[in-house]
C-alpha atoms as a PDB file:
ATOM      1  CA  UNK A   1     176.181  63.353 299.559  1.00  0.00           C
ATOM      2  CA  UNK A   2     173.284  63.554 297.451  1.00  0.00           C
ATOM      3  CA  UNK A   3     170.954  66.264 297.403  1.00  0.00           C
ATOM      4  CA  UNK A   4     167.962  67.677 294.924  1.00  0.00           C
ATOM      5  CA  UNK A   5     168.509  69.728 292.478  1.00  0.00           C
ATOM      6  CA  UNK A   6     165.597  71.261 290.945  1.00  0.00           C
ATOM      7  CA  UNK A   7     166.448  73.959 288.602  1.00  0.00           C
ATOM      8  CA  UNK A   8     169.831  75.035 287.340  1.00  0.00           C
ATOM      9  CA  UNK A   9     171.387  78.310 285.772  1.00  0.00           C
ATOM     10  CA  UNK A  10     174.680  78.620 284.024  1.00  0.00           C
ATOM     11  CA  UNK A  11     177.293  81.493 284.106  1.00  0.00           C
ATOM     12  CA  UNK A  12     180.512  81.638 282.403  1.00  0.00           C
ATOM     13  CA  UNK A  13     183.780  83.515 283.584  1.00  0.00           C
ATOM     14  CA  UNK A  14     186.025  85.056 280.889  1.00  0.00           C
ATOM     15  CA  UNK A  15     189.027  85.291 283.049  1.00  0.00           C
ATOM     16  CA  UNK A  16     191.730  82.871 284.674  1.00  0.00           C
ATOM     17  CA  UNK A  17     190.840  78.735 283.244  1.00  0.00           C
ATOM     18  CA  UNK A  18     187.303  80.488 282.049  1.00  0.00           C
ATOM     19  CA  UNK A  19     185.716  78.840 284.712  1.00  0.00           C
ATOM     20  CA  UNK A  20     182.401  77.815 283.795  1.00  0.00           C
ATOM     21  CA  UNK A  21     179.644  78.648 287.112  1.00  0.00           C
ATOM     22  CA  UNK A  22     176.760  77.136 286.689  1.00  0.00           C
ATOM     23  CA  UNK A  23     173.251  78.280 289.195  1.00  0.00           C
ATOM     24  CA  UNK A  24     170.886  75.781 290.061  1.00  0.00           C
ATOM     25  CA  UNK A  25     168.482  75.557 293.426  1.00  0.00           C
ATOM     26  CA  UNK A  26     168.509  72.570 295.549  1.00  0.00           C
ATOM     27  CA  UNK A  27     165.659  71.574 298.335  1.00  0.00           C
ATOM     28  CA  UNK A  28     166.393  73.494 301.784  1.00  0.00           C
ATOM     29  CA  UNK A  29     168.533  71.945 304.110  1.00  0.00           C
ATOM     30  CA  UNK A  30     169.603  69.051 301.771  1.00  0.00           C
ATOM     31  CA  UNK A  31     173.270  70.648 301.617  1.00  0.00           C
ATOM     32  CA  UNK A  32     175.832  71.315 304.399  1.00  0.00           C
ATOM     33  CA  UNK A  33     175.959  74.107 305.692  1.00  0.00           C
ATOM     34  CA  UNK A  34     179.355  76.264 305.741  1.00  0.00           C
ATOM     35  CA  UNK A  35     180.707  78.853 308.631  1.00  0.00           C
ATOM     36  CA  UNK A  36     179.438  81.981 305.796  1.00  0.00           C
ATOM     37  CA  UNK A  37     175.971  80.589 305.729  1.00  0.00           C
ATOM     38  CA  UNK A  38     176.400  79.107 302.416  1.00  0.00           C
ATOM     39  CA  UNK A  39     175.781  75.365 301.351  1.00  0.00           C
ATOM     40  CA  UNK A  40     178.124  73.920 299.381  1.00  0.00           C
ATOM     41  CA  UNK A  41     177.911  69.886 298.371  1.00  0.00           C
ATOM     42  CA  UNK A  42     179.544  67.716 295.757  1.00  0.00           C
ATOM     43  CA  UNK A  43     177.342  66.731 292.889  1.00  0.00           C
ATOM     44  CA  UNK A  44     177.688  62.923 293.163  1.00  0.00           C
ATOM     45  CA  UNK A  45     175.783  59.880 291.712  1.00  0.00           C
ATOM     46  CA  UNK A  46     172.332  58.960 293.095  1.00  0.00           C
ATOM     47  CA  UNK A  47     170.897  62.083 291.495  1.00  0.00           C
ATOM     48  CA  UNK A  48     167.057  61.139 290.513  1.00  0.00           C
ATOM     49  CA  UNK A  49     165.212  62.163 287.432  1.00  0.00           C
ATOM     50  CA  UNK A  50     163.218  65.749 287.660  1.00  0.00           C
ATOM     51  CA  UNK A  51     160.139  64.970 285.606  1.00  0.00           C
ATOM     52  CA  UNK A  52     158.133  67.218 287.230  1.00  0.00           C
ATOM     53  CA  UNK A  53     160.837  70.268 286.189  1.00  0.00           C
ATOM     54  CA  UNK A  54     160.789  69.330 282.462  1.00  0.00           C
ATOM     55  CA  UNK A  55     159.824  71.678 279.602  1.00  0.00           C
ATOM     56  CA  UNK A  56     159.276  70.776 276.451  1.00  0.00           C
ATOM     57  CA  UNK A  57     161.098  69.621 274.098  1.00  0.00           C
ATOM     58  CA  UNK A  58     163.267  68.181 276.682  1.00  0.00           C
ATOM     59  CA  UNK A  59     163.238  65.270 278.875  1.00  0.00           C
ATOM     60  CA  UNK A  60     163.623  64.693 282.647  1.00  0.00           C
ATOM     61  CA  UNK A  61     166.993  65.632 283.917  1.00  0.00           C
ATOM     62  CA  UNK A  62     168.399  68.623 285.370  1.00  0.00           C
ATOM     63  CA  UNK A  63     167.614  71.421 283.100  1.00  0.00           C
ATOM     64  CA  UNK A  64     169.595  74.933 283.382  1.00  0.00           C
ATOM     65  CA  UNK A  65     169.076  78.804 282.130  1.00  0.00           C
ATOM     66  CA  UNK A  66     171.766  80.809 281.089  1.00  0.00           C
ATOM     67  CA  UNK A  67     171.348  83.635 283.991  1.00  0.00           C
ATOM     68  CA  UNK A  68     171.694  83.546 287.714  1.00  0.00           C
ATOM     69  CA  UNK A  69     168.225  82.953 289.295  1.00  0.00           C
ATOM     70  CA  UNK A  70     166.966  83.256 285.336  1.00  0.00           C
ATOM     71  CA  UNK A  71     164.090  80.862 286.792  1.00  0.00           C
ATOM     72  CA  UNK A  72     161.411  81.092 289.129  1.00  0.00           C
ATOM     73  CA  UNK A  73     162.005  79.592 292.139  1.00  0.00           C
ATOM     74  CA  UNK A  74     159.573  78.052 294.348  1.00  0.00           C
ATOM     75  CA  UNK A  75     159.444  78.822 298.489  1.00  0.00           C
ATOM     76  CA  UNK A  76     161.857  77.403 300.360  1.00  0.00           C
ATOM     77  CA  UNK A  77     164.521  76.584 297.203  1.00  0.00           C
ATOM     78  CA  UNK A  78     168.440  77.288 297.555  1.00  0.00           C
ATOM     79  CA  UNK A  79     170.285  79.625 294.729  1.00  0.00           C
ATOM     80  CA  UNK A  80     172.907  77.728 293.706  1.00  0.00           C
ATOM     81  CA  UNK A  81     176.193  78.069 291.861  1.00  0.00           C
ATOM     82  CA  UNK A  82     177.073  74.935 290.132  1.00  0.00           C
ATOM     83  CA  UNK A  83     180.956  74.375 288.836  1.00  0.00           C
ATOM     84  CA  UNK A  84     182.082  72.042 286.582  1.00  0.00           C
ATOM     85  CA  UNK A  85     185.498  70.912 285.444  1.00  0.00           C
ATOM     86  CA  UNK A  86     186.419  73.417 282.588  1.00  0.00           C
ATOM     87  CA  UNK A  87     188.493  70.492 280.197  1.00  0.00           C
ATOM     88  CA  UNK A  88     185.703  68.216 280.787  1.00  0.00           C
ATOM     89  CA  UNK A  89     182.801  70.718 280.184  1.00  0.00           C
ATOM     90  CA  UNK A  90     184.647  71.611 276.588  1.00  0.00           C
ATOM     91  CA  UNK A  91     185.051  68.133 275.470  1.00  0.00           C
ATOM     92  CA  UNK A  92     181.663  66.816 276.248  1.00  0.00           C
ATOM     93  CA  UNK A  93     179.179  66.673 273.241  1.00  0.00           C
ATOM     94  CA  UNK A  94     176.369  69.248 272.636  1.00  0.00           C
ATOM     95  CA  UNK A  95     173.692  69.675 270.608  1.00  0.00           C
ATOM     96  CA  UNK A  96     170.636  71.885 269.464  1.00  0.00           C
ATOM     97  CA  UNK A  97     167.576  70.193 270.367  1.00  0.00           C
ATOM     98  CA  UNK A  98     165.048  70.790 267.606  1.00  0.00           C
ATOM     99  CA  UNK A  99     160.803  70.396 268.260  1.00  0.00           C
ATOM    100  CA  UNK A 100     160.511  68.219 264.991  1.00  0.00           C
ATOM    101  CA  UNK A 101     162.465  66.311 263.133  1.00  0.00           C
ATOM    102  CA  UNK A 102     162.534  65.290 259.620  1.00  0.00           C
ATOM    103  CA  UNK A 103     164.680  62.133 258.927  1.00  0.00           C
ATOM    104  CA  UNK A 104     165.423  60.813 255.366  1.00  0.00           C
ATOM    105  CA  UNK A 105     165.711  56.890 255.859  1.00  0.00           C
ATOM    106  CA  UNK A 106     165.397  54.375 253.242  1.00  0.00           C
ATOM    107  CA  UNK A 107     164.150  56.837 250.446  1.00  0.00           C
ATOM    108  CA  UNK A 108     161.547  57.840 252.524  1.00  0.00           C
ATOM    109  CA  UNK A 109     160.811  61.142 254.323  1.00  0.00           C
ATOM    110  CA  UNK A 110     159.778  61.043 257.965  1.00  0.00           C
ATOM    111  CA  UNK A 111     158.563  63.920 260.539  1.00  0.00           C
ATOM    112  CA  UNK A 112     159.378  63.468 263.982  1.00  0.00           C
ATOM    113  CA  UNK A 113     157.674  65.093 267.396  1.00  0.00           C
ATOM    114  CA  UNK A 114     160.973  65.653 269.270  1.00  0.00           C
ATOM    115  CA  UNK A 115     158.960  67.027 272.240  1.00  0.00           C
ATOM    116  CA  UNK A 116     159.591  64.791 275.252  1.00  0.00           C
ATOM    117  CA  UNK A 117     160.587  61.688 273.095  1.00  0.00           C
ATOM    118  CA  UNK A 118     164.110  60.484 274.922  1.00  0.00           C
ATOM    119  CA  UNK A 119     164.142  57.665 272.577  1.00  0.00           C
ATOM    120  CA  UNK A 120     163.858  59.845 269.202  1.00  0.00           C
ATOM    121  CA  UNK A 121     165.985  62.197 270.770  1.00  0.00           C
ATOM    122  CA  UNK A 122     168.870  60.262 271.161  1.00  0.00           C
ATOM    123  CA  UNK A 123     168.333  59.058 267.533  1.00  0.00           C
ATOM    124  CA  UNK A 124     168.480  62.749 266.477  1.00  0.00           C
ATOM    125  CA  UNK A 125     171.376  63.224 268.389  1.00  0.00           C
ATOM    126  CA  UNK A 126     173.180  60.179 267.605  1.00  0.00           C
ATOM    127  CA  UNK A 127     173.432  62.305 264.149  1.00  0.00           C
ATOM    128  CA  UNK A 128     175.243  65.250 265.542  1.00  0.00           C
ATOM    129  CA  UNK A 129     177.517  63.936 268.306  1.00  0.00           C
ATOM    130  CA  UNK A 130     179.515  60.838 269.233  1.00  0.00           C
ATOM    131  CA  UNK A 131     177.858  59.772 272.857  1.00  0.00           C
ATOM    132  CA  UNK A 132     174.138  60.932 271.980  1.00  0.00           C
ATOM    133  CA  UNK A 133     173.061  59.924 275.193  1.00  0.00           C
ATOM    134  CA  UNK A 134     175.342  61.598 277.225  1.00  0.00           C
ATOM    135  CA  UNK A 135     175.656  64.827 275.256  1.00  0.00           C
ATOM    136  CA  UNK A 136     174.641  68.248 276.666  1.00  0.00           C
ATOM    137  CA  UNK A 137     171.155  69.026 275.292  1.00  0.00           C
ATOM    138  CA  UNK A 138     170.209  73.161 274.231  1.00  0.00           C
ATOM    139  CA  UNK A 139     166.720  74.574 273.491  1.00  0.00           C
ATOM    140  CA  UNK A 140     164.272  77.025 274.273  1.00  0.00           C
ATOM    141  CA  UNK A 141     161.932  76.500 276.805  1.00  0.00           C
ATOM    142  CA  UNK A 142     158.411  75.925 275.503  1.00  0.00           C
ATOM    143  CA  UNK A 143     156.754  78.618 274.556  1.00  0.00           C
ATOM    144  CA  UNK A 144     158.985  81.027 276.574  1.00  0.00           C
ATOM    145  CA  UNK A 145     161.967  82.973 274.657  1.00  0.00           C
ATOM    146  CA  UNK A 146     164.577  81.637 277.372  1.00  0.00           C
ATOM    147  CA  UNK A 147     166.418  79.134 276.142  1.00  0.00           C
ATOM    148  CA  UNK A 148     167.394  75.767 278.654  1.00  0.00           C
ATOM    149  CA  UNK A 149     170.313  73.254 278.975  1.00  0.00           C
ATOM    150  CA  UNK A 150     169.349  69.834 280.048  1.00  0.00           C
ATOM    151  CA  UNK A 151     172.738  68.040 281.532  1.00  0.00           C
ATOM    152  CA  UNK A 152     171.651  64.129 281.529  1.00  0.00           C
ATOM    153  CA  UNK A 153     171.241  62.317 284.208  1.00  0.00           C
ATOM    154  CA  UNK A 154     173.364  60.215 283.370  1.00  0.00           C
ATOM    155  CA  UNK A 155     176.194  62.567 282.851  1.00  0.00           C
ATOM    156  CA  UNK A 156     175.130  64.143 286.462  1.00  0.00           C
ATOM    157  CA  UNK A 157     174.949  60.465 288.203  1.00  0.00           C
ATOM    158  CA  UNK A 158     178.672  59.157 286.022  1.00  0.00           C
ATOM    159  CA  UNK A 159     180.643  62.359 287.669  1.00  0.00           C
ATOM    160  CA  UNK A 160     181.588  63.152 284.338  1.00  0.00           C
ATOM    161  CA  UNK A 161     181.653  67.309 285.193  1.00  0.00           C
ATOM    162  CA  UNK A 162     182.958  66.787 288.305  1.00  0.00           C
ATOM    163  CA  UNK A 163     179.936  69.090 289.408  1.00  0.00           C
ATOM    164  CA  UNK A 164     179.937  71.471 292.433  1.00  0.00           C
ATOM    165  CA  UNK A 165     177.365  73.612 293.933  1.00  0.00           C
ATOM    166  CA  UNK A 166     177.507  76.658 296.483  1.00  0.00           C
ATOM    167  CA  UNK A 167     174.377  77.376 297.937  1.00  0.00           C
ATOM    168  CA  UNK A 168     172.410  80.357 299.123  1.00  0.00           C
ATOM    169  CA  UNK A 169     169.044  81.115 300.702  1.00  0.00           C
ATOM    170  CA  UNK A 170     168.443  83.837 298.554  1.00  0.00           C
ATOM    171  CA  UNK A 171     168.221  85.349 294.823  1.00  0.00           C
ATOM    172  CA  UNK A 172     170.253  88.300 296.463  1.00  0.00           C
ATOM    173  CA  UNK A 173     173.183  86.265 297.934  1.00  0.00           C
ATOM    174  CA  UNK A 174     173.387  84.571 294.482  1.00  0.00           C
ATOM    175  CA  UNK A 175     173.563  87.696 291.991  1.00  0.00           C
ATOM    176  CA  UNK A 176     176.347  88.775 294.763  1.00  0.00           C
ATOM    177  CA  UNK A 177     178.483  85.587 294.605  1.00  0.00           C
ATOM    178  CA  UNK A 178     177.277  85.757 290.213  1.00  0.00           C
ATOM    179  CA  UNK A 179     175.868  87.682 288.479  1.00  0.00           C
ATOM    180  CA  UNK A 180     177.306  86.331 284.663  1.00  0.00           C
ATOM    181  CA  UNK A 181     175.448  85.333 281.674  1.00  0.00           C
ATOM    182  CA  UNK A 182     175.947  83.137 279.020  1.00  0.00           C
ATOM    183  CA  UNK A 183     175.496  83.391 275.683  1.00  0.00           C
ATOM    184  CA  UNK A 184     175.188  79.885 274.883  1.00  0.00           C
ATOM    185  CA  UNK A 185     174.443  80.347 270.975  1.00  0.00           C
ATOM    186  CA  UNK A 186     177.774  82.005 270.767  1.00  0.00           C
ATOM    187  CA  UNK A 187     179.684  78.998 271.808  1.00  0.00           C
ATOM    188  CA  UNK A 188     181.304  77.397 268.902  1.00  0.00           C
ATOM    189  CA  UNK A 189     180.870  73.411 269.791  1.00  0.00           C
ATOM    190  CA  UNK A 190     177.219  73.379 269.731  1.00  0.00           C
ATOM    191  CA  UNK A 191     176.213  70.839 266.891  1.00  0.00           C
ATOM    192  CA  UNK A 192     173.019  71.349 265.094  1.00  0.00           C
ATOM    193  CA  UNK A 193     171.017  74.844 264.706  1.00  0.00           C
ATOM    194  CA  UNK A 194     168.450  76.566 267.644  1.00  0.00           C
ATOM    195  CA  UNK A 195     164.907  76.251 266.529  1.00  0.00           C
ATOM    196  CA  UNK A 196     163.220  78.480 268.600  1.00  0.00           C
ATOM    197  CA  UNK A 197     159.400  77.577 269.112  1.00  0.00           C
ATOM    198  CA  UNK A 198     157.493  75.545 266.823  1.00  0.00           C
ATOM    199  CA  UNK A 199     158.760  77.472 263.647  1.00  0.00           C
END
């Protein structure tokens, strides 16, 4: 079943297989809907691009924020939680996204404007992780202090997460089913350093 996602939160669970929850909000009525009122759908290929939910430096794909409902939501949006597999989610490449870039090619010195550049991003990246284009991509989110995490759409559309989502009509119902936050820049498998704003 495919459905729109249009913004997307992540929590992580110490206990148990440290299930990682992730929150995201989907269009109304584009999930099933479940005896407790809830919504719950497979991720599954077919996903389209979500230009329009882009902040810089990043670009289009489902973008996440490390707390439940972290993001404004817009009238009429579900309040997701989004699970992934836990072995898969660990081995898949991730990476700082910086705003510039300075690349030392040939003897010569280069500056880069990572902002919303897919090709030069994937260049950057292809210096930090294996599969550059399929890598899990961090940053902060423009000029806000909140920092993002862009899952390709690639990675969404190739099942490679095995992604799940549980849906609810409200904020409320979410923080109830999650309430967890992440601190992404204390995860040890992030390649690359945070630059936070233009700095």
């Amino acid at each position: 079943m495919q459905f729109r996602l249009s913004r997307l939160s992540i929590s992580l669970s110490t206990a148990g297989e440290r299930k990682k929850e992730e929150e995201l909000t989907v269009r109304k009525g584009q999930a099933p809907r479940t005896e407790e009122g809830r919504r719950t759908a497979r991720v599954t290929p077919s996903l389209p691009a979500f230009e329009e939910l882009t902040n810089p430096p990043l670009p289009p794909s489902p973008n996440t924020v490390p707390e439940p409902a972290g993001w404004p939501a817009q009238p009429g949006d579900w309040h997701c939680a989004l699970t992934a597999d836990s072995r898969k989610l660990e081995r898949i490449g991730k990476a700082w996204i910086k705003y510039t870039w300075i690349r030392e090619k040939d003897d010569e010195i280069e500056l880069f404007n990572l902002i919303g550049d897919e090709e030069r991003i994937v260049e950057y990246l292809g210096t930090l992780v294996a599969e550059p284009e399929r890598a899990l991509r961090f940053s902060d989110v423009g000029a806000r202090e909140e920092l993002q995490m862009l899952i390709p759409t690639a990675v969404v559309n190739g099942g490679d997460l095995d992604l799940w989502a549980v849906c609810f009509e409200t904020e409320a119902e979410l923080r109830a089913f999650s309430d967890e936050v992440v601190d992404w820049e204390a995860w040890g498998d992030i390649q690359g350093e945070p630059q936070h704003g233009y700095s």
